[in-house]
Protein backbone atom coordinates (compact mmCIF):
# COMPACT_ATOMS: atom_id res chain seq x y z
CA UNK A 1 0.00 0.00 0.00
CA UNK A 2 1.27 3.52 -0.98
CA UNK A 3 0.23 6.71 0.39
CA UNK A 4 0.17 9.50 -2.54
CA UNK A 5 -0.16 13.11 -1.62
CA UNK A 6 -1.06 16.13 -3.83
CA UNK A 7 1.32 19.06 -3.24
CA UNK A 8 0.44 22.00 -0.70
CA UNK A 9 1.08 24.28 -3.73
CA UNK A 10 -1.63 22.65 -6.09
CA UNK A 11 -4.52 22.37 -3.50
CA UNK A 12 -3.64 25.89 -2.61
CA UNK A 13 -4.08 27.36 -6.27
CA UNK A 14 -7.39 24.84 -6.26
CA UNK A 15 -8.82 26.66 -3.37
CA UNK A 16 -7.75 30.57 -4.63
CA UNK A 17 -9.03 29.71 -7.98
CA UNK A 18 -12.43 28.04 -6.56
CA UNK A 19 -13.04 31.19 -4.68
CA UNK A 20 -12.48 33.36 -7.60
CA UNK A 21 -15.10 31.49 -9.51
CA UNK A 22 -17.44 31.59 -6.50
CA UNK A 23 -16.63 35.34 -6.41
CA UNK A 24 -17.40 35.85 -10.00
CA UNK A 25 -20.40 33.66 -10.29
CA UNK A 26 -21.56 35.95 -7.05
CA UNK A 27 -21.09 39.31 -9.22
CA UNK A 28 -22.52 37.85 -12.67
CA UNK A 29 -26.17 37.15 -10.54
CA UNK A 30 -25.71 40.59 -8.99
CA UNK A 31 -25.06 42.78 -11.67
CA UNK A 32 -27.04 40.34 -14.60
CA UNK A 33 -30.43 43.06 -15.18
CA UNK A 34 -32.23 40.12 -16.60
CA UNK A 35 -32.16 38.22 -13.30
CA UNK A 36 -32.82 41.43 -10.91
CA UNK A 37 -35.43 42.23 -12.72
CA UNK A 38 -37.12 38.49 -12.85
CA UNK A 39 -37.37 38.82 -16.77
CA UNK A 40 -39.35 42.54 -17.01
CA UNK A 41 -39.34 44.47 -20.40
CA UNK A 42 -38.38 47.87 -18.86
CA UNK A 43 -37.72 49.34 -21.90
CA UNK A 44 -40.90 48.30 -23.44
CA UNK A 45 -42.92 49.77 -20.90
CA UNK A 46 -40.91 52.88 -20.51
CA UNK A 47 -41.81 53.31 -24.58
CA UNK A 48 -45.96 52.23 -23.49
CA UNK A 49 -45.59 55.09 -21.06
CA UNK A 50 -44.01 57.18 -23.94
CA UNK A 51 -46.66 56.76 -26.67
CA UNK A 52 -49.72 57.35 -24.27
CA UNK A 53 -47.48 60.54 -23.10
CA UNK A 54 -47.86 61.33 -26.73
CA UNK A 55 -51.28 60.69 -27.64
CA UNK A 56 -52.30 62.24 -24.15
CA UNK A 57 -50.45 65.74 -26.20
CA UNK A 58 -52.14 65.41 -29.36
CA UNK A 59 -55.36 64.97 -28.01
CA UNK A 60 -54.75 67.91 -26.15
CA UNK A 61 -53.38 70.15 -28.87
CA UNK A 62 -56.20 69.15 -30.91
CA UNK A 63 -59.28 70.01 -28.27
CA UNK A 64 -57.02 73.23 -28.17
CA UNK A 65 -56.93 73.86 -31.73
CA UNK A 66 -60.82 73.07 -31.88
CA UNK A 67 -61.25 75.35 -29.07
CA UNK A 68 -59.86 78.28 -30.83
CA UNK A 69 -62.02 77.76 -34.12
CA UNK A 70 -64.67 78.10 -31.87
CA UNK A 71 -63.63 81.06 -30.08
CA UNK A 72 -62.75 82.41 -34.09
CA UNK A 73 -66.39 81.36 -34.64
CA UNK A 74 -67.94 83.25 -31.83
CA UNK A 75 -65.92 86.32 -32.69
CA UNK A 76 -67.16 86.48 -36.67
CA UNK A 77 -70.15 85.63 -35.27
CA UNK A 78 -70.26 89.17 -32.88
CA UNK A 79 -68.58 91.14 -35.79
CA UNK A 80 -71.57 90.04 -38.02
CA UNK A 81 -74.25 90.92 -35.47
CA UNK A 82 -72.31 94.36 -35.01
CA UNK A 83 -72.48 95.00 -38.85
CA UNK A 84 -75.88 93.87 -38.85
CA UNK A 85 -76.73 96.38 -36.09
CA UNK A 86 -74.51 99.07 -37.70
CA UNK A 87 -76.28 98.71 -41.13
CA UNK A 88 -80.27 99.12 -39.65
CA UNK A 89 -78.94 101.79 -37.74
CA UNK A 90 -77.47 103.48 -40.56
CA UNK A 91 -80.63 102.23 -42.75
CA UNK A 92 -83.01 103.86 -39.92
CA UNK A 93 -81.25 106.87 -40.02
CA UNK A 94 -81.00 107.37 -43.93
CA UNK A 95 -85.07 106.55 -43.58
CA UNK A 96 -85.15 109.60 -41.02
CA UNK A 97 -83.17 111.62 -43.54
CA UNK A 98 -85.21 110.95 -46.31
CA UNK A 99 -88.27 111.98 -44.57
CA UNK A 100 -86.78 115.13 -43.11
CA UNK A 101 -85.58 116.11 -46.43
CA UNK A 102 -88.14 114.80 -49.12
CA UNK A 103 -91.76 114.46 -46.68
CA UNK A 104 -92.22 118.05 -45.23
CA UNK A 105 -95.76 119.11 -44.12
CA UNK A 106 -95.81 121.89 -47.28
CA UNK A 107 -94.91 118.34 -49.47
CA UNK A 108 -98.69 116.74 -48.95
CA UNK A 109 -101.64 116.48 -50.26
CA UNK A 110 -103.83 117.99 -47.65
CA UNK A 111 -101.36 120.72 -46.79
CA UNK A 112 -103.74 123.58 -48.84
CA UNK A 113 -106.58 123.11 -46.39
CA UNK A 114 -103.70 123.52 -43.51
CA UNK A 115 -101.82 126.24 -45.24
CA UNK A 116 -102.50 129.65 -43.06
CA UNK A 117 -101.26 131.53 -46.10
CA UNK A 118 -103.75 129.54 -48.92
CA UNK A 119 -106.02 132.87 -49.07
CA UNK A 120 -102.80 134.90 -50.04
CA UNK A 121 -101.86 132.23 -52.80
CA UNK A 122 -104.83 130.99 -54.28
CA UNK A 123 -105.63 129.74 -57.85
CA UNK A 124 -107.94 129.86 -60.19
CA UNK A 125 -110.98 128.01 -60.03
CA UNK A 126 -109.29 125.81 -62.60
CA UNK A 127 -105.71 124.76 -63.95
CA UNK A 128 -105.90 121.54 -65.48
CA UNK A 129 -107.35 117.76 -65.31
CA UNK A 130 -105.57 117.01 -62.15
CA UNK A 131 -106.53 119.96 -60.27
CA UNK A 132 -107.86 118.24 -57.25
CA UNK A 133 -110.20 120.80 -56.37
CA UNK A 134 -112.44 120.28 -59.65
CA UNK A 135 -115.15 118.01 -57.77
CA UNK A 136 -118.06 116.62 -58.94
CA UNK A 137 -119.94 119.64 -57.54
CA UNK A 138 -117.20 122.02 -58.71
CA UNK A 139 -119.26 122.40 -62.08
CA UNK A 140 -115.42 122.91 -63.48
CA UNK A 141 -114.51 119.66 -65.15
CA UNK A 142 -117.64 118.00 -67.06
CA UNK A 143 -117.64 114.07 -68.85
CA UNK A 144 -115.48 113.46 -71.81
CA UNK A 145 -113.11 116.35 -70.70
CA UNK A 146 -109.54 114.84 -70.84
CA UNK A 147 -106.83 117.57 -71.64
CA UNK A 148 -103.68 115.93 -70.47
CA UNK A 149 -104.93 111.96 -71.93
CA UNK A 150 -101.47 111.49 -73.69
CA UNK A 151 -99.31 112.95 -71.41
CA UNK A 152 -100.93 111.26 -68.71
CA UNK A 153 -100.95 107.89 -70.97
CA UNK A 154 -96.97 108.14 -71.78
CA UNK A 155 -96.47 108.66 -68.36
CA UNK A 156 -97.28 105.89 -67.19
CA UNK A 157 -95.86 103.67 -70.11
CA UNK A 158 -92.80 105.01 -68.71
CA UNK A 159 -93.28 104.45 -65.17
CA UNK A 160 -94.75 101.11 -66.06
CA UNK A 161 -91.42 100.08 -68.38
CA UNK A 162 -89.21 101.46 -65.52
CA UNK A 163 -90.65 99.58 -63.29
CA UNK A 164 -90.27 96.32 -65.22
CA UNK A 165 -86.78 97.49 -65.58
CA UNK A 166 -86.31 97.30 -62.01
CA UNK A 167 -87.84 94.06 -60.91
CA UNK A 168 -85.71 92.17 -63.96
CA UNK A 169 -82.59 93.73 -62.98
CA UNK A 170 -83.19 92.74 -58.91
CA UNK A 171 -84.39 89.19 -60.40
CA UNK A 172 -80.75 88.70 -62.58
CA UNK A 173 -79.33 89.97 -60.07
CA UNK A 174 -80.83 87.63 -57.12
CA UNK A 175 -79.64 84.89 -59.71
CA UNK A 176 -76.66 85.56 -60.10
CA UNK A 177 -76.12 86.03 -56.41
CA UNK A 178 -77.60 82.59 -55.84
CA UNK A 179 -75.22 81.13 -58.02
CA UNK A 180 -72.35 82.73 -56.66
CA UNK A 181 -73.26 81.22 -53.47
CA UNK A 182 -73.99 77.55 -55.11
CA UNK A 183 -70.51 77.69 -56.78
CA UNK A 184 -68.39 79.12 -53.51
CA UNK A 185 -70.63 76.57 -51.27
CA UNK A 186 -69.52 73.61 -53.99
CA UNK A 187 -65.78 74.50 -54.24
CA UNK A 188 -65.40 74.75 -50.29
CA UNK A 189 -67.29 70.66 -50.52
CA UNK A 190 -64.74 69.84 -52.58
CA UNK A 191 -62.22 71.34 -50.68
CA UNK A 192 -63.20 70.04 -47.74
CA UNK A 193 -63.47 66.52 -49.29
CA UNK A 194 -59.97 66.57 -50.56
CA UNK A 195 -58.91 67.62 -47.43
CA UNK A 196 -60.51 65.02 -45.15
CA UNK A 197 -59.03 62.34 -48.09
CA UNK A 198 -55.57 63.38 -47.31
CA UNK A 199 -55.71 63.65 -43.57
CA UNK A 200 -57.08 59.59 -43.77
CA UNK A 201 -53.86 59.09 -46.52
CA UNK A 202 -51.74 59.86 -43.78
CA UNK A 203 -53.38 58.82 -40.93
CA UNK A 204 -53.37 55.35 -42.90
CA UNK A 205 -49.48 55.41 -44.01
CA UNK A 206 -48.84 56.53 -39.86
CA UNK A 207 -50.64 53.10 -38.88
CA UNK A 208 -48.70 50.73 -41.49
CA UNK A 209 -45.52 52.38 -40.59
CA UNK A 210 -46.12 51.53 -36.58
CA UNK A 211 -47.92 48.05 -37.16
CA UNK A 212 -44.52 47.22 -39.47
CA UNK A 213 -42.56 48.75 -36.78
CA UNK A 214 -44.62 46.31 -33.81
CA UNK A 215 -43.95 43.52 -36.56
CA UNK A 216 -40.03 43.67 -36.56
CA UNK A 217 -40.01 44.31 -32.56
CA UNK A 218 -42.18 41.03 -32.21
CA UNK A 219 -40.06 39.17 -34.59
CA UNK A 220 -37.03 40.30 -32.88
CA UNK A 221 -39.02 39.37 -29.22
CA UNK A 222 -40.00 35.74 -31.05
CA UNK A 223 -36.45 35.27 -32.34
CA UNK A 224 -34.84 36.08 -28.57
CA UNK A 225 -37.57 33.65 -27.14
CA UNK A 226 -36.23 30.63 -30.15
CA UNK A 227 -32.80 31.31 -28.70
CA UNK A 228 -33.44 31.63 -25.06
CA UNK A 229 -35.01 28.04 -25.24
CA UNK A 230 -31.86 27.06 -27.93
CA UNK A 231 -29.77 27.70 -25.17
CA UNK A 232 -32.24 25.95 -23.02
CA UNK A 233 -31.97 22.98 -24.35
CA UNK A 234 -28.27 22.95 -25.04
CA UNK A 235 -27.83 23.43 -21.11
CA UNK A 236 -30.07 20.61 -20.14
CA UNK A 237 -28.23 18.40 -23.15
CA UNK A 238 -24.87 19.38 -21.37
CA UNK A 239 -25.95 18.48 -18.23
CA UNK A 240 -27.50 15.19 -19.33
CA UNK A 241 -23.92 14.73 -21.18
CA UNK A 242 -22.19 15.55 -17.51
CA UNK A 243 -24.69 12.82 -15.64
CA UNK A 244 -24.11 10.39 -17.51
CA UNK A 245 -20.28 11.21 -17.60
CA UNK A 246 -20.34 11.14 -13.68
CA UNK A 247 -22.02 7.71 -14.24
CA UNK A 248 -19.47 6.36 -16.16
CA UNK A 249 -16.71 7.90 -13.93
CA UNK A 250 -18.71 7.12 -11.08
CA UNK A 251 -17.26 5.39 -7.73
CA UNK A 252 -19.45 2.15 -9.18
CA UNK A 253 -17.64 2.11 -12.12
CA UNK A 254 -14.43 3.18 -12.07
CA UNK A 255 -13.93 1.51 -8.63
CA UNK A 256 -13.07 4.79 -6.49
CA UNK A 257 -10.23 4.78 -3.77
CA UNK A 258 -12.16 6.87 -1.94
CA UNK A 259 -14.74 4.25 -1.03
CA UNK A 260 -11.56 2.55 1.25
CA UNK A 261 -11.52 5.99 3.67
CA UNK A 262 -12.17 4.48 6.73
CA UNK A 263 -14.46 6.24 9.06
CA UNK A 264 -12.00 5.85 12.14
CA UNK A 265 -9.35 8.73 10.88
CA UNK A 266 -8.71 10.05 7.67
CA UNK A 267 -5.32 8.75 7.65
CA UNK A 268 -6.97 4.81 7.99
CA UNK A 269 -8.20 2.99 4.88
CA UNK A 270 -10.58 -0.11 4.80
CA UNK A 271 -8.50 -2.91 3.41
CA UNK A 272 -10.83 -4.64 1.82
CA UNK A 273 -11.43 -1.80 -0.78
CA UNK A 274 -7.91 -0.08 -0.80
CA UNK A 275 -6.71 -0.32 -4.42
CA UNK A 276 -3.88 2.10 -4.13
CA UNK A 277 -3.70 5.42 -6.29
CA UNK A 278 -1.58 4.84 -9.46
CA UNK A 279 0.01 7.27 -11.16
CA UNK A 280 -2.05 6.82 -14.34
CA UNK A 281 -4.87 7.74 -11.32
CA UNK A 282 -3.43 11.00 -10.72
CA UNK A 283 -3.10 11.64 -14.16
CA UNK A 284 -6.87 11.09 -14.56
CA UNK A 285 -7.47 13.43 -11.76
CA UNK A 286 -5.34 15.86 -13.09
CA UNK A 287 -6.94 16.03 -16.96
CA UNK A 288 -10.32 15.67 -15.10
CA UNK A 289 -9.55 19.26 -13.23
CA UNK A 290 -8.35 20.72 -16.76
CA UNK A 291 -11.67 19.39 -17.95
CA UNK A 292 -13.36 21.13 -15.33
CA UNK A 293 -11.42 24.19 -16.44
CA UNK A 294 -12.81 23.84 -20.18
CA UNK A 295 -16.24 23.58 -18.91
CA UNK A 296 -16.38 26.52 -16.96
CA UNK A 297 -14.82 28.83 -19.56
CA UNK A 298 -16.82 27.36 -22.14
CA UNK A 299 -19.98 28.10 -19.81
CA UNK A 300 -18.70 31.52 -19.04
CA UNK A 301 -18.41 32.12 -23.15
CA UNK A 302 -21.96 30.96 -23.88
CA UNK A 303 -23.02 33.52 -20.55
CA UNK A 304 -21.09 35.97 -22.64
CA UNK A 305 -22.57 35.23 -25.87
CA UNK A 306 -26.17 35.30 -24.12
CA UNK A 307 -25.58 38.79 -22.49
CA UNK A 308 -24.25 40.02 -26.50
CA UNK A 309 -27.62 38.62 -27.92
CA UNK A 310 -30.04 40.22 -25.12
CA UNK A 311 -28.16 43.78 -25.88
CA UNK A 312 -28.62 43.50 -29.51
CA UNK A 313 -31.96 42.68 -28.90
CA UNK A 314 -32.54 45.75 -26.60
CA UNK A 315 -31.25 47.73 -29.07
CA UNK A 316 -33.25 46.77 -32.08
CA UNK A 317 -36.09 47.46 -29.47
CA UNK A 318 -34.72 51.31 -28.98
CA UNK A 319 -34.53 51.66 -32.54
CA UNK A 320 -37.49 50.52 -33.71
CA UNK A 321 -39.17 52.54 -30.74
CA UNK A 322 -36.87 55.85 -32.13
CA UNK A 323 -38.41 55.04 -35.41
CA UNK A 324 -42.06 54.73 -34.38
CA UNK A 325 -41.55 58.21 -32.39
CA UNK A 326 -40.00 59.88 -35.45
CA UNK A 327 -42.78 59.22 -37.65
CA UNK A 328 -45.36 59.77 -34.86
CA UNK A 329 -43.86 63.37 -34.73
CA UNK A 330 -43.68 63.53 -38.68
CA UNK A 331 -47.50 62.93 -38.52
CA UNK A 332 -48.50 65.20 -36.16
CA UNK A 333 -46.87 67.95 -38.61
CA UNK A 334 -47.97 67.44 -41.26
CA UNK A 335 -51.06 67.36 -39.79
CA UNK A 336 -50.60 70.75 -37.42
CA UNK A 337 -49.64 71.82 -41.10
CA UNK A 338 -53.03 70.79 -42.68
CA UNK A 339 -55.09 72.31 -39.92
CA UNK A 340 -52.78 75.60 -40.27
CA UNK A 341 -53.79 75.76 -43.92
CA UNK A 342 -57.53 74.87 -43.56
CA UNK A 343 -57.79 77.62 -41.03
CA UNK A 344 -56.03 80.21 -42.92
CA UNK A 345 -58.30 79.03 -46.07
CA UNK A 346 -61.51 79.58 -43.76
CA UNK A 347 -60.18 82.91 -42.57
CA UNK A 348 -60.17 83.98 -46.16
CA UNK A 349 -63.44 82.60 -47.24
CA UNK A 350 -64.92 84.62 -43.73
CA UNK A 351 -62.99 88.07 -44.95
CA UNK A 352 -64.00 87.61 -48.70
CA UNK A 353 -68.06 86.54 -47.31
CA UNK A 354 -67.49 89.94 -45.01
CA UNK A 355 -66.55 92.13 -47.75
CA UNK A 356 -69.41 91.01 -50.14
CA UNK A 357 -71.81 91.49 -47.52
CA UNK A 358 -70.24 95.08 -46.78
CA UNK A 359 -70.43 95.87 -50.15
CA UNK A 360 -74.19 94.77 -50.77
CA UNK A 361 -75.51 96.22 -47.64
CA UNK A 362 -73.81 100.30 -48.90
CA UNK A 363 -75.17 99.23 -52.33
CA UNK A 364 -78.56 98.80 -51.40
CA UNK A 365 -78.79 102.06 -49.07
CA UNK A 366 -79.56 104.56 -52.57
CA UNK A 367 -82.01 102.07 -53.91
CA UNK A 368 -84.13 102.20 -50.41
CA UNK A 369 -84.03 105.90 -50.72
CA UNK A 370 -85.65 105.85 -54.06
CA UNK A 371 -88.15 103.65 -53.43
CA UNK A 372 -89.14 105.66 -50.23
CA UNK A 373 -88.97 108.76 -52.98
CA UNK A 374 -91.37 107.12 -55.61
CA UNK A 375 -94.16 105.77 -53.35
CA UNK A 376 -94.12 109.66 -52.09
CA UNK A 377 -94.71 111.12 -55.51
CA UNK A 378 -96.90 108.38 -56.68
CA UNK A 379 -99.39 109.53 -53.67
């Protein structure tokens, strides 16, 4: 029987370097973010709380901008009613002028029975036809009598023709008003139409671009989810490999000296099962621990290779959420530039409505006045 022992040295440098495994095994679990957090998708949730940050601000800006149309609205709205008041004031008091200037007491028919001065200016008993004082008692103006029939008659051929004139010029005009309106009221449909097709255009290009976007960040999810179990099932291959290794070079098997340690005193052997250690024995113990070596740097490589694959992964995931944000913010441009433009459009069609309105209202003033002027000298 011969009593091998391993050097001081050796089982020394076994002991440092088991430590410094222990050690760094310690730091990978303590610094590893996939195992603190139990398997979380921080980032993913950080970019949830992003886009409903986002939406949250568009919904706002737009209740803002719809807020001020209204309040644009309201304002025409009070301008209108002032111009509205403004012109039947101004109407009221060109009536007021008109009958201060063109209905004075010495202007009607009854004023020669009122006039204090009618003595002083009397007429003859007769002047013409139209005297209003010839009665039917007057015993001035008999049957068949009719001195003035063609003046009279061509008098009112003209006042009859003017007054056609009138009534078709108001009707083509009217008309043509009316159209006016039709074509203005048809051009602002279409506008409107082409409009709304252009905001659902890009609303529709938004929503492929971030359902492609969600598309490549699930692949990339499914893809680090095929791995993850890859390497899953390599590990539990290994360690099937490593059992049934430790089988084979198993104290059963391979007849282990370490059975004979007596239980007396470590330095007593049972006798029975005492085969001696060899030197081809220590050899084996020796590759065995090299071995051992292999396996953990090859296990610390694939760790390696697994923490390289989850921060490419991470980092498709920031891209493709940089992307999505990009053309989230492209969108809500063009479409802050769109409402910019519709606005400004509506601002014009107000001011252009305004000034027609203006215009007919101080156009129509003169032709009130003559009317008013007409109906006085027809009585």
């Amino acid at each position: 029987m011969y009593k091998v022992d391993i050097q001081p040295d050796i089982k020394e440098a076994a002991a440092i370097e088991a430590r410094r495994n222990r050690e760094k095994q310690r730091q990978s679990r303590i610094f590893n973010a996939r195992y603190r957090t139990m398997g979380v998708d921080v980032e993913g949730l950080k970019t949830q709380v992003e886009e409903r940050k986002l939406r949250e601000i568009a919904e706002k800006r737009r209740d803002e901008a719809f807020d001020a149309d209204r309040v644009q609205c309201d304002k025409i709205a009070q301008m209108l009613e002032e111009e509205e008041r403004q012109r039947k004031k101004q109407l009221h008091q060109a009536v007021l002028d008109f009958r201060e200037r063109e209905q004075q007491p010495s202007m009607r028919r009854e004023w020669d029975i009122h006039d204090p001065e009618a003595t002083r200016k009397g007429h003859p008993a007769r002047l013409s036809d139209d005297d209003p004082r010839c009665g039917p008692s007057s015993m001035q103006r008999f049957a068949g009598e009719d001195l003035n029939a063609n003046a009279r008659q061509k008098l009112l051929k003209e006042q009859n023709k003017r007054i056609l004139e009138e009534q078709r010029s108001e009707r083509e005009k009217d008309l043509a008003d009316r159209k006016y309106a039709d074509i203005l009221e048809d051009k602002k449909r279409i506008e409107l139409d082409l409009r709304a097709l252009e905001l659902a255009r890009l609303e529709e290009e938004c929503r492929k671009a971030k359902a492609m976007a969600i598309a490549d960040f699930n692949r990339a999810q499914a893809a680090e989810v095929a791995e993850q179990q890859r390497l899953a099932q390599q590990r539990e291959q290994d360690n099937n490999y490593a059992e049934i290794y430790n089988h084979l070079t198993g104290d059963l098997l391979t007849e282990n000296p370490d059975i004979a340690k007596s239980l007396v005193g470590p330095h007593r052997v049972i006798t029975d099962r005492w085969k001696g250690m060899t030197s081809a024995e220590v050899e084996a113990v020796r590759k065995a621990q090299e071995e051992q070596c292999k396996e953990k740097q090859r296990l610390r490589e694939e760790e390696q290779q697994r923490e390289a694959e989850w921060d490419r992964q991470r980092e498709l995931a920031g891209r493709a959420a940089m992307e999505m944000e990009q053309q989230e913010q492209n969108f809500r441009q063009q479409l802050r530039k769109s409402l910019d433009a519709y606005n400004q459009d509506l601002a014009d069609a107000q001011k252009s409505n305004l000034q027609y309105m203006e215009k007919e209202v101080y156009s129509n003033v003169p032709t009130a006045q003559y009317h008013l002027q007409f109906n006085t000298s027809s009585r």
